[in-house]
Protein backbone atom coordinates (compact mmCIF):
# COMPACT_ATOMS: atom_id res chain seq x y z
CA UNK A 1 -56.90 3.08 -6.04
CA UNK A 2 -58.51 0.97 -8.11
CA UNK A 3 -57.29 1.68 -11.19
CA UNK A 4 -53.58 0.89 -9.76
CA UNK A 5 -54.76 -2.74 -8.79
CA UNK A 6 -56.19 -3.08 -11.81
CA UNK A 7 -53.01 -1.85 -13.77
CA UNK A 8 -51.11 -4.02 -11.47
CA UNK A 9 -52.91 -7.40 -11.98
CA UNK A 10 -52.03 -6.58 -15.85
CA UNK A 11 -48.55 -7.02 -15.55
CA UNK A 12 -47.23 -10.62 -15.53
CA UNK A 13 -45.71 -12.88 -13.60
CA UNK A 14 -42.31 -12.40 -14.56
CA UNK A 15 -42.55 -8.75 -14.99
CA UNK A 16 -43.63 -8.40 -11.31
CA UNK A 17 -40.90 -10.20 -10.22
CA UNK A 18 -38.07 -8.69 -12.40
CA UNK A 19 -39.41 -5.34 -11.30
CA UNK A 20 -39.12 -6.82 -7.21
CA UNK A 21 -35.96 -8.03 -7.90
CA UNK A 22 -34.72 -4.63 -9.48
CA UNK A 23 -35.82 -3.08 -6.05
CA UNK A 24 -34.30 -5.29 -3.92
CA UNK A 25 -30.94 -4.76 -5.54
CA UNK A 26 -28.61 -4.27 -3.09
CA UNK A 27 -26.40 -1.13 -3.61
CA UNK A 28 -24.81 -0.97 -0.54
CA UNK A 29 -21.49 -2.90 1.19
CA UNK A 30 -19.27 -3.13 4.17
CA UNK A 31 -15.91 -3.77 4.25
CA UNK A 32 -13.42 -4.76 6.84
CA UNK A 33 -9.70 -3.80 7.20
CA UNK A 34 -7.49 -4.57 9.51
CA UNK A 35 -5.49 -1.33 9.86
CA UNK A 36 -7.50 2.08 10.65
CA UNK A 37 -5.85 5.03 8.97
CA UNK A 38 -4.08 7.59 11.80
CA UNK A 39 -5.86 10.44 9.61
CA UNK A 40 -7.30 11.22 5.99
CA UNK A 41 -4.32 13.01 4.10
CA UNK A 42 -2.70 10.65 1.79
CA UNK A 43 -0.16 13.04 0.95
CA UNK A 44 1.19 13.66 4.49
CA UNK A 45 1.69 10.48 5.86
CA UNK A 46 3.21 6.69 5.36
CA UNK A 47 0.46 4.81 6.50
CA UNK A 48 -0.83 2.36 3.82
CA UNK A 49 -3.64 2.23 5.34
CA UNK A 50 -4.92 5.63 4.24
CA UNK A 51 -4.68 4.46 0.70
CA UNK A 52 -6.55 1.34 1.26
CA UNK A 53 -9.72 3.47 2.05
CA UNK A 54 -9.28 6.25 -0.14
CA UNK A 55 -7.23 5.13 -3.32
CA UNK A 56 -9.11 5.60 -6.46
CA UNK A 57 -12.43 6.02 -4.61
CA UNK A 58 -11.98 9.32 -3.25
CA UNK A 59 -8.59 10.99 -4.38
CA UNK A 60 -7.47 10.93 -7.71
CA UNK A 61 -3.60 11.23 -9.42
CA UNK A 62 -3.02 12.56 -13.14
CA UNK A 63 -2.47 8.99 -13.68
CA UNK A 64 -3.49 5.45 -11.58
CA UNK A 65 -2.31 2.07 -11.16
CA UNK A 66 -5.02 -0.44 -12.61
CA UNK A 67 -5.35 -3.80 -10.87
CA UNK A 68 -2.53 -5.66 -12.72
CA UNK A 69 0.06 -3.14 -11.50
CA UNK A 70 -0.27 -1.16 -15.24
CA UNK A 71 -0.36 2.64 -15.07
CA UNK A 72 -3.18 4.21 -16.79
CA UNK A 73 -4.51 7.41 -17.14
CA UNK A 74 -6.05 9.24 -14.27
CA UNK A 75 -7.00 12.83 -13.89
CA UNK A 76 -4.69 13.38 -16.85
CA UNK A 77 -6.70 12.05 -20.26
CA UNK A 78 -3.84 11.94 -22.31
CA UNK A 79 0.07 13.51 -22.07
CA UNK A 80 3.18 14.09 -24.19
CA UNK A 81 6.83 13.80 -23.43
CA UNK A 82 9.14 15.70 -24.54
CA UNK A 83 11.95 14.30 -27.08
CA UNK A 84 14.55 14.73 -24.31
CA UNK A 85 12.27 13.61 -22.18
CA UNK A 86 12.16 15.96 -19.62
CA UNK A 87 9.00 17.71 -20.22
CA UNK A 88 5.31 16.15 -19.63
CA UNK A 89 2.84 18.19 -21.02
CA UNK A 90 -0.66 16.31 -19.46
CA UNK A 91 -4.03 16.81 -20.90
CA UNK A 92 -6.74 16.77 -17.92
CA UNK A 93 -10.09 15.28 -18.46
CA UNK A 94 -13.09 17.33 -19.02
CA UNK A 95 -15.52 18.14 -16.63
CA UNK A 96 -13.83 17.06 -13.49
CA UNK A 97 -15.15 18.54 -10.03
CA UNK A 98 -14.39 18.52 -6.31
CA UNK A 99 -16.62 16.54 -4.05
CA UNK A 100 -17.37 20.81 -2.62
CA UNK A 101 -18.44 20.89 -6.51
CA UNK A 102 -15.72 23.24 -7.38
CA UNK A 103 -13.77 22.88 -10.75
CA UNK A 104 -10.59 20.56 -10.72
CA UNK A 105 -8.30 22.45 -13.02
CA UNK A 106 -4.27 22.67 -14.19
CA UNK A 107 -4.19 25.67 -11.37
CA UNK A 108 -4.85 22.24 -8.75
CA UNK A 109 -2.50 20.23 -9.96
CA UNK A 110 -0.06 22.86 -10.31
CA UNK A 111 -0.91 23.35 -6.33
CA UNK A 112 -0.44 19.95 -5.45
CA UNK A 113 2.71 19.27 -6.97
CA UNK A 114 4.43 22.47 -5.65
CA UNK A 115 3.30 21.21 -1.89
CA UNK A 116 4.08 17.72 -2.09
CA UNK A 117 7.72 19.33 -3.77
CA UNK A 118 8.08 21.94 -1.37
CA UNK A 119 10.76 22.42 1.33
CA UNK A 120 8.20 21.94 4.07
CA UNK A 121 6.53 19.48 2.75
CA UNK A 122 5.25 16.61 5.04
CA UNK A 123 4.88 13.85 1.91
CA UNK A 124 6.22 10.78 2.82
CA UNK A 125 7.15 9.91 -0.55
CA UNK A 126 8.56 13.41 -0.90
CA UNK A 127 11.31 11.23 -3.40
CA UNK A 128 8.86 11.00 -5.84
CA UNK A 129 8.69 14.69 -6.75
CA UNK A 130 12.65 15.78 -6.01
CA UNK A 131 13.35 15.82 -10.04
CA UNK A 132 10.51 18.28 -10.80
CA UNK A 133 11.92 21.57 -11.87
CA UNK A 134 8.69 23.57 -12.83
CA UNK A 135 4.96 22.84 -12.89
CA UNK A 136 3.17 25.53 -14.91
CA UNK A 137 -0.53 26.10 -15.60
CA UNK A 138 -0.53 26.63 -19.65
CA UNK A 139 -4.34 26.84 -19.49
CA UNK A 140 -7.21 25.13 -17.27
CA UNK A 141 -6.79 22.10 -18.80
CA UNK A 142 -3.25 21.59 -19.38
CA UNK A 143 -0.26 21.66 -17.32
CA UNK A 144 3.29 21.33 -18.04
CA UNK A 145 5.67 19.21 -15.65
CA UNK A 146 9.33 19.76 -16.36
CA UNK A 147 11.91 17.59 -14.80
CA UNK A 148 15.70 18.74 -14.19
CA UNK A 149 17.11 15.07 -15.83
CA UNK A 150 14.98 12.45 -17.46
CA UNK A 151 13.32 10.49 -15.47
CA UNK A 152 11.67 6.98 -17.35
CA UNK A 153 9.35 6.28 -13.66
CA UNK A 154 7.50 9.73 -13.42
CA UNK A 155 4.25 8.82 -15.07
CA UNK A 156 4.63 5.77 -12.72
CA UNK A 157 5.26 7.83 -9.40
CA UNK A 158 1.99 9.66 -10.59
CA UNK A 159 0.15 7.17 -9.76
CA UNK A 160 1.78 6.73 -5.96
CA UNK A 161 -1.29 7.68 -3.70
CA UNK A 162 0.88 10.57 -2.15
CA UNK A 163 0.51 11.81 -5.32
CA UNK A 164 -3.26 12.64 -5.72
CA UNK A 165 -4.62 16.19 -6.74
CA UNK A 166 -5.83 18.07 -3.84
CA UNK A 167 -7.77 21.60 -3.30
CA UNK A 168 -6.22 24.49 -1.72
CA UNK A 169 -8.77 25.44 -0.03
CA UNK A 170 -9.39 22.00 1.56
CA UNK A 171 -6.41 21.37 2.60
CA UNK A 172 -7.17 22.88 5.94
CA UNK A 173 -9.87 19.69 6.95
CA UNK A 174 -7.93 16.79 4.98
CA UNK A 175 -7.33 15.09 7.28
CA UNK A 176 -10.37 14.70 9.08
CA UNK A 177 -12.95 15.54 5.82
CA UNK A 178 -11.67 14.61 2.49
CA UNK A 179 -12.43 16.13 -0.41
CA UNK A 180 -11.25 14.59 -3.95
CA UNK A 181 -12.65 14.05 -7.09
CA UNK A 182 -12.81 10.17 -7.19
CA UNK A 183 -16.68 7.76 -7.29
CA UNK A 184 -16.82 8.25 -3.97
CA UNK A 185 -17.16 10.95 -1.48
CA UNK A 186 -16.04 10.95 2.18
CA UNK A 187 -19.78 10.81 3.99
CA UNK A 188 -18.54 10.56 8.06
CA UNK A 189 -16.00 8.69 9.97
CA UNK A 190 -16.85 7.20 13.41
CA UNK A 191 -12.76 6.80 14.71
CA UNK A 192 -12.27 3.19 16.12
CA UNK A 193 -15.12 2.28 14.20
CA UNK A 194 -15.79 2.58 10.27
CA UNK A 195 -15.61 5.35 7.67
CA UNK A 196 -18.63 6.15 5.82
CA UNK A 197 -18.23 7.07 1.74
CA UNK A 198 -21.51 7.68 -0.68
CA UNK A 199 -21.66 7.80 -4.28
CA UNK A 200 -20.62 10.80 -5.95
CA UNK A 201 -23.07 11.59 -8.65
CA UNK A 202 -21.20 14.04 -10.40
CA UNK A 203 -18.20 11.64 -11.33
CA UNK A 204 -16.32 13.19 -14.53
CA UNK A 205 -15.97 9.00 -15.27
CA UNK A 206 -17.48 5.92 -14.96
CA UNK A 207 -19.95 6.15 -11.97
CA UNK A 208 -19.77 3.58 -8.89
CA UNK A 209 -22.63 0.97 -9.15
CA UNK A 210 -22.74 1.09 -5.12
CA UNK A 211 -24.21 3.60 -3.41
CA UNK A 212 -22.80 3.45 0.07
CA UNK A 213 -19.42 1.90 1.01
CA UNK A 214 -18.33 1.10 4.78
CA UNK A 215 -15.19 0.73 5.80
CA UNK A 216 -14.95 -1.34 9.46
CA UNK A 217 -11.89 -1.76 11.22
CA UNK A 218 -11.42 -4.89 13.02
CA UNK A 219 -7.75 -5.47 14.04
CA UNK A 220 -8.23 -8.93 16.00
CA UNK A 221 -7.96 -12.16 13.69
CA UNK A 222 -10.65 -13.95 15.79
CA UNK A 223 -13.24 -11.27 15.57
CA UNK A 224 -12.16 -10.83 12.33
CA UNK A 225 -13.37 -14.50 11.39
CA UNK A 226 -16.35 -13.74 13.58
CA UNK A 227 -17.36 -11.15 11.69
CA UNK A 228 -17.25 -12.97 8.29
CA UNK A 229 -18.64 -16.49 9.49
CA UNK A 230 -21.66 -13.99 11.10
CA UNK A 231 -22.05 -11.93 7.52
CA UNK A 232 -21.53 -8.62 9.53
CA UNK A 233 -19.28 -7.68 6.72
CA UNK A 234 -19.37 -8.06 2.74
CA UNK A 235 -15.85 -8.80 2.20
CA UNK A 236 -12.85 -8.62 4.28
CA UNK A 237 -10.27 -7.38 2.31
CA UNK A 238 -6.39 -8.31 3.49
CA UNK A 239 -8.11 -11.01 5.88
CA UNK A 240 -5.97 -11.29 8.64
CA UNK A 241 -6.31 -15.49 10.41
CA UNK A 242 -4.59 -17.16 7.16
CA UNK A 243 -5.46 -20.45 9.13
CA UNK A 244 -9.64 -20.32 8.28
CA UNK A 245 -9.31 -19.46 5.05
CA UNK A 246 -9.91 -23.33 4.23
CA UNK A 247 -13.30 -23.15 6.38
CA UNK A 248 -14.12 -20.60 3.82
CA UNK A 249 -13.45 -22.41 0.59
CA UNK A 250 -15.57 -24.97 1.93
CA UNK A 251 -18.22 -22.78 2.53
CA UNK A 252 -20.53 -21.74 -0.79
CA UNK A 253 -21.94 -18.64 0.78
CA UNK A 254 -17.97 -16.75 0.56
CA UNK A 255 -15.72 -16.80 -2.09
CA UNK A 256 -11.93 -16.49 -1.33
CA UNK A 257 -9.12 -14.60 -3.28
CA UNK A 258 -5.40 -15.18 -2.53
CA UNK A 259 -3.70 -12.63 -4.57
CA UNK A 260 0.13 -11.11 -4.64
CA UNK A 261 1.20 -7.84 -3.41
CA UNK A 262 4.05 -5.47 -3.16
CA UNK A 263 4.49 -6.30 -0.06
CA UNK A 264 7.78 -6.77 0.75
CA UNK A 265 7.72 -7.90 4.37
CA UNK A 266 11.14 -7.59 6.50
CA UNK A 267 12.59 -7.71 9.97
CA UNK A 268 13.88 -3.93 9.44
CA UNK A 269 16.98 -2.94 11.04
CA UNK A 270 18.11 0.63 12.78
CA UNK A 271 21.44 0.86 10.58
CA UNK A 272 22.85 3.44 12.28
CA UNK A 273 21.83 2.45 16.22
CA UNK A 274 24.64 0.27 17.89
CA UNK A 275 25.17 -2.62 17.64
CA UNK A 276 23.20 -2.47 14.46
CA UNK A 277 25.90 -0.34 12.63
CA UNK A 278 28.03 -3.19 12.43
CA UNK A 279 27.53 -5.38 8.94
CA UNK A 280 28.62 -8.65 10.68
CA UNK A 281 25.94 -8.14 13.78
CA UNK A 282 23.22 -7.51 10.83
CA UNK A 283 24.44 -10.41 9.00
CA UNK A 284 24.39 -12.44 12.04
CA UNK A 285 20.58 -11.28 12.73
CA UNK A 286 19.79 -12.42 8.57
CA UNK A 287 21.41 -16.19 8.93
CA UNK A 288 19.07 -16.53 12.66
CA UNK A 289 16.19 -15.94 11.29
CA UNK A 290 14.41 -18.98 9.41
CA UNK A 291 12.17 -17.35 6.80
CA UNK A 292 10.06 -20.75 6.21
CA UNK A 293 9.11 -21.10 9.77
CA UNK A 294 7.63 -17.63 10.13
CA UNK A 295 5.62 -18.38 6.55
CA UNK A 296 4.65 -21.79 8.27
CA UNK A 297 3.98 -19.97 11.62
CA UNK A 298 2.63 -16.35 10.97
CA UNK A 299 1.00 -16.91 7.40
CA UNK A 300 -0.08 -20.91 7.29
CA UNK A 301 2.06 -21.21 4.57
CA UNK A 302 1.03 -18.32 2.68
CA UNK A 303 3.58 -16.36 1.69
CA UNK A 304 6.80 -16.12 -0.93
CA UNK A 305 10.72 -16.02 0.56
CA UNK A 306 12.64 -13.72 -0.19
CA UNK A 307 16.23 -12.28 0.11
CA UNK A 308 15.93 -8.99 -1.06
CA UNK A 309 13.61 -6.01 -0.89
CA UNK A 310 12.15 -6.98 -4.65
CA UNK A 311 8.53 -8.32 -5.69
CA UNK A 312 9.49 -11.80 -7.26
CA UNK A 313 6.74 -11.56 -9.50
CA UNK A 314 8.98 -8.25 -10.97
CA UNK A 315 10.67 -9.92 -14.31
CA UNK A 316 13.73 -8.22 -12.65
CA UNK A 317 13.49 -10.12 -9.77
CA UNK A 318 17.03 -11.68 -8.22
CA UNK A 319 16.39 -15.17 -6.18
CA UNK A 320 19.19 -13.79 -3.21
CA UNK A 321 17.44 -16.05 -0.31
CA UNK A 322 20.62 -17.86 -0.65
CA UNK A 323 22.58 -14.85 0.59
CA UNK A 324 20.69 -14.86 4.00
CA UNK A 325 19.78 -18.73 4.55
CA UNK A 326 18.98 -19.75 7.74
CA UNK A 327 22.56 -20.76 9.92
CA UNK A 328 22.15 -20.83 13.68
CA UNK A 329 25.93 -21.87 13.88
CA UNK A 330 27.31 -19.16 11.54
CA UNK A 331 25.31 -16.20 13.36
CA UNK A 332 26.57 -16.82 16.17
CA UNK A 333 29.90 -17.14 14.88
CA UNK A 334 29.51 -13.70 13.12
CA UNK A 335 28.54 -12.17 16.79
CA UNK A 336 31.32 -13.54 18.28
CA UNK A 337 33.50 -11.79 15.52
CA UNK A 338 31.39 -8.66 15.61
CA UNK A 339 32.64 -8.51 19.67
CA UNK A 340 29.15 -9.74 20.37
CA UNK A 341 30.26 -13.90 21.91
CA UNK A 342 27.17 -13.54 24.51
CA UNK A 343 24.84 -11.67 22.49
CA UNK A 344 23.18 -8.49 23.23
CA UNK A 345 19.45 -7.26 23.62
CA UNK A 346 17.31 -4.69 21.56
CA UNK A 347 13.95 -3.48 21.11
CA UNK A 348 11.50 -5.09 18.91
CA UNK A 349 8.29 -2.75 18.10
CA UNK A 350 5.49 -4.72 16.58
CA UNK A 351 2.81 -2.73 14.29
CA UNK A 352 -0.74 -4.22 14.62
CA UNK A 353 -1.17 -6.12 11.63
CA UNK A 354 -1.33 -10.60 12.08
CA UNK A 355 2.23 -10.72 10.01
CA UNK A 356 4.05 -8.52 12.66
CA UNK A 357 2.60 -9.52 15.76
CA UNK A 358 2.54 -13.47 14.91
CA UNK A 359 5.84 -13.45 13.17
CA UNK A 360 7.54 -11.26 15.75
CA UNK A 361 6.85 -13.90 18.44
CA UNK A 362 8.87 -16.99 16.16
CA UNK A 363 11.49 -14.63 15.32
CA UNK A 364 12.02 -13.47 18.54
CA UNK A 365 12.58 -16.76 19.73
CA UNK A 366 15.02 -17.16 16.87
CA UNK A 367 16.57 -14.59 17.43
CA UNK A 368 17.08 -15.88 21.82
CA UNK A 369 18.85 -19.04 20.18
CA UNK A 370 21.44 -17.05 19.07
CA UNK A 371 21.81 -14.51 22.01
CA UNK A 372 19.65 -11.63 21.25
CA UNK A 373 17.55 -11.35 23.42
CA UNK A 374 14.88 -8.95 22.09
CA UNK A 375 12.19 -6.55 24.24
CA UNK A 376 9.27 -6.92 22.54
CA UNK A 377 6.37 -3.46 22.25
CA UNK A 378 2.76 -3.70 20.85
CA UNK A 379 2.24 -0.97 19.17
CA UNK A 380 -0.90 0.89 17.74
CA UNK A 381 -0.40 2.16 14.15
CA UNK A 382 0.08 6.08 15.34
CA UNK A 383 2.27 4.87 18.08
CA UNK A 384 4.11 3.12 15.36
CA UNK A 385 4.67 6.26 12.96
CA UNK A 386 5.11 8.03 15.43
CA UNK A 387 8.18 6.08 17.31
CA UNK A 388 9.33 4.07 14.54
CA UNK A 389 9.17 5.48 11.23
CA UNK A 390 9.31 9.23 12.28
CA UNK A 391 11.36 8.96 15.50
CA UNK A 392 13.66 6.43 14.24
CA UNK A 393 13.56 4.61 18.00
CA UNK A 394 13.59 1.66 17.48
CA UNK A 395 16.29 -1.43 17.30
CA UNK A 396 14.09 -3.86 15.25
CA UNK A 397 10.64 -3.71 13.76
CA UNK A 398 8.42 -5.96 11.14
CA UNK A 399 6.78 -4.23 8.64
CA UNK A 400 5.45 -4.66 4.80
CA UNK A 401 6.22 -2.29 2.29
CA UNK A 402 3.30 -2.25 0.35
CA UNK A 403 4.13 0.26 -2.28
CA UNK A 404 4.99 -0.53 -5.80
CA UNK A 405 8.69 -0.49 -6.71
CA UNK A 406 10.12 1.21 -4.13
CA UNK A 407 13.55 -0.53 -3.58
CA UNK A 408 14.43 3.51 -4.04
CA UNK A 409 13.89 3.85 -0.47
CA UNK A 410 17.44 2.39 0.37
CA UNK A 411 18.73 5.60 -1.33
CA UNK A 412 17.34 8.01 1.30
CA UNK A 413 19.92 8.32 4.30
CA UNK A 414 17.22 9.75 6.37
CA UNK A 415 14.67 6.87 6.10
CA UNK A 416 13.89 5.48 9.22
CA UNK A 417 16.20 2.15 8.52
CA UNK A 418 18.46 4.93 8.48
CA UNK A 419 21.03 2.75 5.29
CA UNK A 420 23.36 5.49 4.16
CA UNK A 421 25.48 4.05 1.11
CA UNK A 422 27.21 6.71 -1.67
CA UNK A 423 26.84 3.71 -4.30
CA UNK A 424 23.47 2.98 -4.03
CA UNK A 425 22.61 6.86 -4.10
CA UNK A 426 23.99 7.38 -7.39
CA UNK A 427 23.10 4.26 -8.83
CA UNK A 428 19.32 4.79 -8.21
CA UNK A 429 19.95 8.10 -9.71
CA UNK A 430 21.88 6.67 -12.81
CA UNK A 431 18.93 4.23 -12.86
CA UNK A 432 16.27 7.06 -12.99
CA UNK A 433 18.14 9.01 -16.03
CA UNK A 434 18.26 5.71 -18.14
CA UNK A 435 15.50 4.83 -20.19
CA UNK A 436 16.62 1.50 -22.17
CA UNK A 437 15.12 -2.02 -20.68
CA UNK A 438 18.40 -3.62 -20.38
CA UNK A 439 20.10 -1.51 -18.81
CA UNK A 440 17.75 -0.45 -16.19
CA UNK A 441 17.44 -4.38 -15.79
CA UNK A 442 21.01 -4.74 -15.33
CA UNK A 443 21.30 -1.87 -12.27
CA UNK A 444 18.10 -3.11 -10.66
CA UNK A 445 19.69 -6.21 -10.30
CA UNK A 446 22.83 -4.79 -9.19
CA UNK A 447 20.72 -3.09 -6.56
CA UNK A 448 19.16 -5.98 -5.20
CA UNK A 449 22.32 -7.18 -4.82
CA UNK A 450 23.99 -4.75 -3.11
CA UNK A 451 21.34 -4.18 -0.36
CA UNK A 452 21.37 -8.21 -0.07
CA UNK A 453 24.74 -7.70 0.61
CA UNK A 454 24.77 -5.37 3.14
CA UNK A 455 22.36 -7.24 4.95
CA UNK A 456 20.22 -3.85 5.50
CA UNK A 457 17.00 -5.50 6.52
CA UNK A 458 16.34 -8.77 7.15
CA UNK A 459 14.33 -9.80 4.24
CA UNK A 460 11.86 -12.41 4.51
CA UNK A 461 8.62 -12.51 2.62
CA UNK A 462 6.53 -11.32 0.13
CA UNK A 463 3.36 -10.80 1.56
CA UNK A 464 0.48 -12.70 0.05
CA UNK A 465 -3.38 -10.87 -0.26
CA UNK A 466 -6.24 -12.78 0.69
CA UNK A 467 -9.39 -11.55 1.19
CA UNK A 468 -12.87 -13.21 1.88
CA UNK A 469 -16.34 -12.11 0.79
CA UNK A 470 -19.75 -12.58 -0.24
CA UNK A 471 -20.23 -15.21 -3.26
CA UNK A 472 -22.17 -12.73 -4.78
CA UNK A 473 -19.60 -9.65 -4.55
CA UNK A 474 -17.66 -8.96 -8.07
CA UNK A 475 -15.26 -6.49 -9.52
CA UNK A 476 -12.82 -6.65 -6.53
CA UNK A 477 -9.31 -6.84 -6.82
CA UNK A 478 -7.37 -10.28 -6.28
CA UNK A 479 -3.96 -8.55 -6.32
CA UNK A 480 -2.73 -5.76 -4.31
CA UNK A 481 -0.50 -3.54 -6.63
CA UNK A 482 -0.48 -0.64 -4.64
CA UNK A 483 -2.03 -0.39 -0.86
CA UNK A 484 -5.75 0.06 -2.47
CA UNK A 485 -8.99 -0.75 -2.09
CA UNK A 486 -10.39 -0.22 -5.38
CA UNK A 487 -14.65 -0.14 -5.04
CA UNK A 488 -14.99 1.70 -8.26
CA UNK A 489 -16.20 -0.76 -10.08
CA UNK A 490 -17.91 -3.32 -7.79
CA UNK A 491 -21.25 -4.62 -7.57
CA UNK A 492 -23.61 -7.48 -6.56
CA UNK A 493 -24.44 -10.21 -8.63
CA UNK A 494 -28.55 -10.36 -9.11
């Protein structure tokens, strides 16, 4: 004993308190979402908010989106294409493992493909994988993806979080007990509460400088601020009371990032339900609805119009607000027209998150000045999916697409807006067989057009990404390029 004292009193000041300091590094965080996911299977279900938890930091693709939107190599180290370009041969890194600490080879990703591509298969993005033609195993570490037509996005739809690489023989627990290959492993989940991930000290890659990671769900703005104000949580990421975001600029102990997304957020119409089927009655619903006063109203401000389903930070990007600007006068003159002179009433079914529930209030007051009178549901996410997006029952709804690029969606008859259009179809195929800049440019614009036109959805705002933390919280991501949560590389600042 005494000999440790007296080694002790030889070290100096500062050494003692670097080495105090080292221990009291904190390794750990907590962070709040608003939306809880309905299960743990990214490749089975729409819900965003599956990604938002387990994105990068538990499930892995062949490639990733980085936080600018960029796609960079994932599971796959390297790749070649073909000089017709319909064959990816992809390089996979060495030494990858399962969270079970089995191997993560080609005979995987050959087995995730051929589910997410299969007949049965319950992907929601199921689009993503329709041109693959073969997926074969050439050895452990390399596959070969061949594609029936070229298709310029498929290292991009790679990266899609309903496109990680899964485990057979996991596949039976995903959804309650992940198992992936990202920094993080799936630890516990206490449903209506938080889930639980720890590091995984067996990454193939750069290891996580956190240990522990919490994910608390907290769907109510004011307990949400709560929360935050009381330091109950690290960082709340997609913060959902726009409105004290202010009281936290002014305060030194948070730090607040307002970021873009993908998010395109619209009032999303049943095409094919009655009286929706009608192109005047949907055009009449587009000129009611005053975009700026639900930005002013729902979002404080925050919050970017616009008239199509398109990012406008895309270079691509067509300004069609002007196609849909508010007109009390003229919607009602296009009901009248459309048979419609007293208006009509439909079902509006409201998601949880602020933008849905606070904008579906002003716009169904819009909406009464007009004559629709609109019956308004609160739903819980699974109640959501489950009416809306499966079920297709439903004559209005709010939502925000938060995946990357995905004005593709307006080419799938059977997608719950239910838009069936021949022209679109085949020019979102032309557009995925054609590989030169302008020319893509060219047809995306003429699809934002053409969906402006037909006044699918009523478009009205990108959705912005703010999210408040600790001061002394780094790495996290200001933009949202994807529905992610990205922990990977954060840490706390000494």
């Amino acid at each position: 004993m005494s000999f440790k004292i007296i080694k002790l009193g030889l070290l100096s000041a500062a050494a003692l308190s670097a080495s105090m300091g080292m221990a009291l590094a904190k390794s750990d965080i907590v962070v709040a979402l608003q939306l809880e996911p309905p299960h743990l299977d990214p490749t089975s279900a729409a819900a965003g908010a599956i990604d938002s938890v387990l994105y990068s930091n538990v499930f892995e693709g062949l490639t990733r989106f980085a936080s600018d939107g960029s796609v960079i190599p994932g599971l796959a180290a390297s790749w070649e294409i073909s000089e017709d370009g319909k064959t990816y041969t992809f390089h996979l890194q060495d030494g990858v493992t399962f969270h079970d600490g089995s191997a993560m080879d080609s005979a995987d990703v050959k087995f995730s493909l051929d589910r997410a591509r299969a007949e049965d298969s319950a992907n929601a993005q199921k689009a993503l994988f329709d041109g693959i033609e073969s997926v074969e195993a050439l050895d452990p570490a390399t596959v070969q993806v061949t594609l029936s037509e070229p298709n310029g996005s498929f290292l991009f739809n790679m990266a899609w979080g309903d496109a990680v690489i899964v485990a057979p023989e996991t596949i039976a627990d995903i959804k309650t007990a992940p198992v992936g290959t990202g920094a993080f492993k799936f630890s516990n989940w206490v449903q209506g509460d938080k889930i639980d991930l720890e590091k995984n000290a067996d990454y193939w890659g750069a290891p996580a400088k956190l240990d522990k990671v919490s994910f608390k769900f907290i769907s109510d703005p004011t307990a949400a601020f709560a929360a935050v104000m009381a330091e109950d949580v690290d960082a709340f990421v997609g913060f959902p009371a726009p409105e004290n975001l202010p009281q936290f600029e002014a305060d030194p102990r948070f730090q607040v990032l307002v970021g873009s997304t993908e998010g395109e957020t619209i009032l999303s119409t049943n095409n094919k339900m009655p009286p929706f089927d009608n192109v005047k009655v949907r055009e009449a619903l587009a000129h009611a609805i005053d975009r700026q006063a639900i930005i002013d109203g729902a979002m404080f401000g925050y919050g970017t119009p616009i008239g199509t389903h398109f990012a406008p930070h895309n270079p691509d990007y067509v300004d069609l607000t002007g196609m849909s600007g508010y007109d009390s006068e003229l919607s009602k003159k296009l009901l009248a027209e459309a048979g419609f002179p007293d208006g009509f009433k439909t079902t509006l079914k409201l998601p949880p998150p602020s933008y849905a529930r606070r904008g579906g209030e002003i716009i169904a007051a819009q909406l009464r000045a007009v004559g629709i009178e609109t019956e308004i549901s609160n739903l819980e996410w699974a109640q959501w999916l489950e009416q809306v997006f499966k079920g297709k029952d439903f004559g209005l709804t709010i939502v925000s697409h938060t995946e990357p690029f995905d004005i593709g969606i307006y080419a799938r008859p059977d997608y719950y807006f239910q838009y069936d259009n021949a022209d679109f179809q085949k020019l979102m195929a032309d557009l995925a067989v054609t590989s030169d800049p302008a020319k893509r440019s060219e047809m995306l614009k003429q699809a934002q057009e053409t969906i402006s036109k037909d006044y699918v959805n009523g478009y009205l705002f990108e959705l912005a990404f703010p999210t408040v933390a600790n001061a002394k919280v780094m790495g996290l991501w200001k933009d949202a390029p994807t529905q992610a949560t990205d922990l990977t590389a954060v840490y706390w600042e000494d």
